[in-house]
Protein backbone atom coordinates (compact mmCIF):
# COMPACT_ATOMS: atom_id res chain seq x y z
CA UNK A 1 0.82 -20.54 16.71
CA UNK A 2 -0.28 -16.84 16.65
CA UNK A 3 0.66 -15.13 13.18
CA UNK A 4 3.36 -12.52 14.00
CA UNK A 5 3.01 -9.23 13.38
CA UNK A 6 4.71 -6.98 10.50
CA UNK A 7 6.66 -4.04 10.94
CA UNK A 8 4.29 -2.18 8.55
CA UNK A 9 1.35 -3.34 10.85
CA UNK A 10 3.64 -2.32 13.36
CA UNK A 11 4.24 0.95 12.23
CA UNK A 12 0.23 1.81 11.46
CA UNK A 13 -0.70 1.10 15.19
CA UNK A 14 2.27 3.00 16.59
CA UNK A 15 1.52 6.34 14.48
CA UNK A 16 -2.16 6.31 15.43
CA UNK A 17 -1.24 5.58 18.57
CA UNK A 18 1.58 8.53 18.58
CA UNK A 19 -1.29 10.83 16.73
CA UNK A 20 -4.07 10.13 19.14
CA UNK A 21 -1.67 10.76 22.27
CA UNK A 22 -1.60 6.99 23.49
CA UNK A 23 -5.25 7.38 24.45
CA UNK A 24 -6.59 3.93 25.41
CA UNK A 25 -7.77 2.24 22.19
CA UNK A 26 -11.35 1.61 22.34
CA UNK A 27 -14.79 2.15 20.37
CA UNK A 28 -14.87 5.08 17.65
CA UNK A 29 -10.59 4.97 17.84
CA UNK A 30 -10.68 1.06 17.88
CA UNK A 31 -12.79 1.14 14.92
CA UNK A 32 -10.69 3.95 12.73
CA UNK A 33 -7.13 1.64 13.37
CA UNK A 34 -8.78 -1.55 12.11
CA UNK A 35 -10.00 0.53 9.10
CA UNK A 36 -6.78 1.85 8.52
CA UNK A 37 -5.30 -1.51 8.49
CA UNK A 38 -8.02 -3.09 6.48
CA UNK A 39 -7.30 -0.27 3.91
CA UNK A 40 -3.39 -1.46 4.18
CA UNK A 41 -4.34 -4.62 3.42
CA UNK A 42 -4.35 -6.13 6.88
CA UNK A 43 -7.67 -7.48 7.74
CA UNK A 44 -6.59 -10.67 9.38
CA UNK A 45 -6.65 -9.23 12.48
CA UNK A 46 -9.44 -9.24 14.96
CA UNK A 47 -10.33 -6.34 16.98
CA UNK A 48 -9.10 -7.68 20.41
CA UNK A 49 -6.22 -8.86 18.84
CA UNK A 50 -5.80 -5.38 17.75
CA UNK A 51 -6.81 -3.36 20.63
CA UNK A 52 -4.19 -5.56 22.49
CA UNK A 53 -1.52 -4.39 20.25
CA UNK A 54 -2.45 -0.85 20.45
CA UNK A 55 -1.96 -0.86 24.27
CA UNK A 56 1.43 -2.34 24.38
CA UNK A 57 2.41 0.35 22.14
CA UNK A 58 0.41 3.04 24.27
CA UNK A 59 2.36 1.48 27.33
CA UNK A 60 6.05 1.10 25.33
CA UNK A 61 5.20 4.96 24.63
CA UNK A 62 4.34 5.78 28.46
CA UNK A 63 7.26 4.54 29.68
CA UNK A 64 5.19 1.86 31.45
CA UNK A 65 5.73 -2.15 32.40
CA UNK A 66 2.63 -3.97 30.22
CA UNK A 67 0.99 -6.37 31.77
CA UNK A 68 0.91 -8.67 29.05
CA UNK A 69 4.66 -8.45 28.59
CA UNK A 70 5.54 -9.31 32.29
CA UNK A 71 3.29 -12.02 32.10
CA UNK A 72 5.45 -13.01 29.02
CA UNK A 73 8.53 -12.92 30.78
CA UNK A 74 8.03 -14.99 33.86
């Protein structure tokens, strides 16, 4: 079973994702939110994992049905 998510982890993603203007999540930014979680203590995480994350936020921001979600749902 996948290890759930915290709200602080939570929170980190959504304010880089609210400070970077829900820009896709990849490379250079990718690498600067795993640091930032690392440095929080949250380094379980794999990048994919993370990047995933990331873009259900940028889409919950956007306004937008994620993939991933909808997928979840039926």
């Amino acid at each position: 079973m996948a290890k759930r998510w915290s709200f602080i982890e939570d929170y980190i993603i959504g304010k880089f994702c609210e400070e970077n203007e829900y820009e896709d999540i990849r490379n250079d930014l990718l690498d600067e939110l795993v640091d930032r979680l690392t440095e929080a203590g949250f380094d379980s995480r794999c990048r994919d994992t993370v990047q995933r994350r990331a873009r259900e936020f940028t889409y919950l921001f956007r306004g937008w049905d994620s993939p991933y979600i909808t997928e979840q749902i039926n």
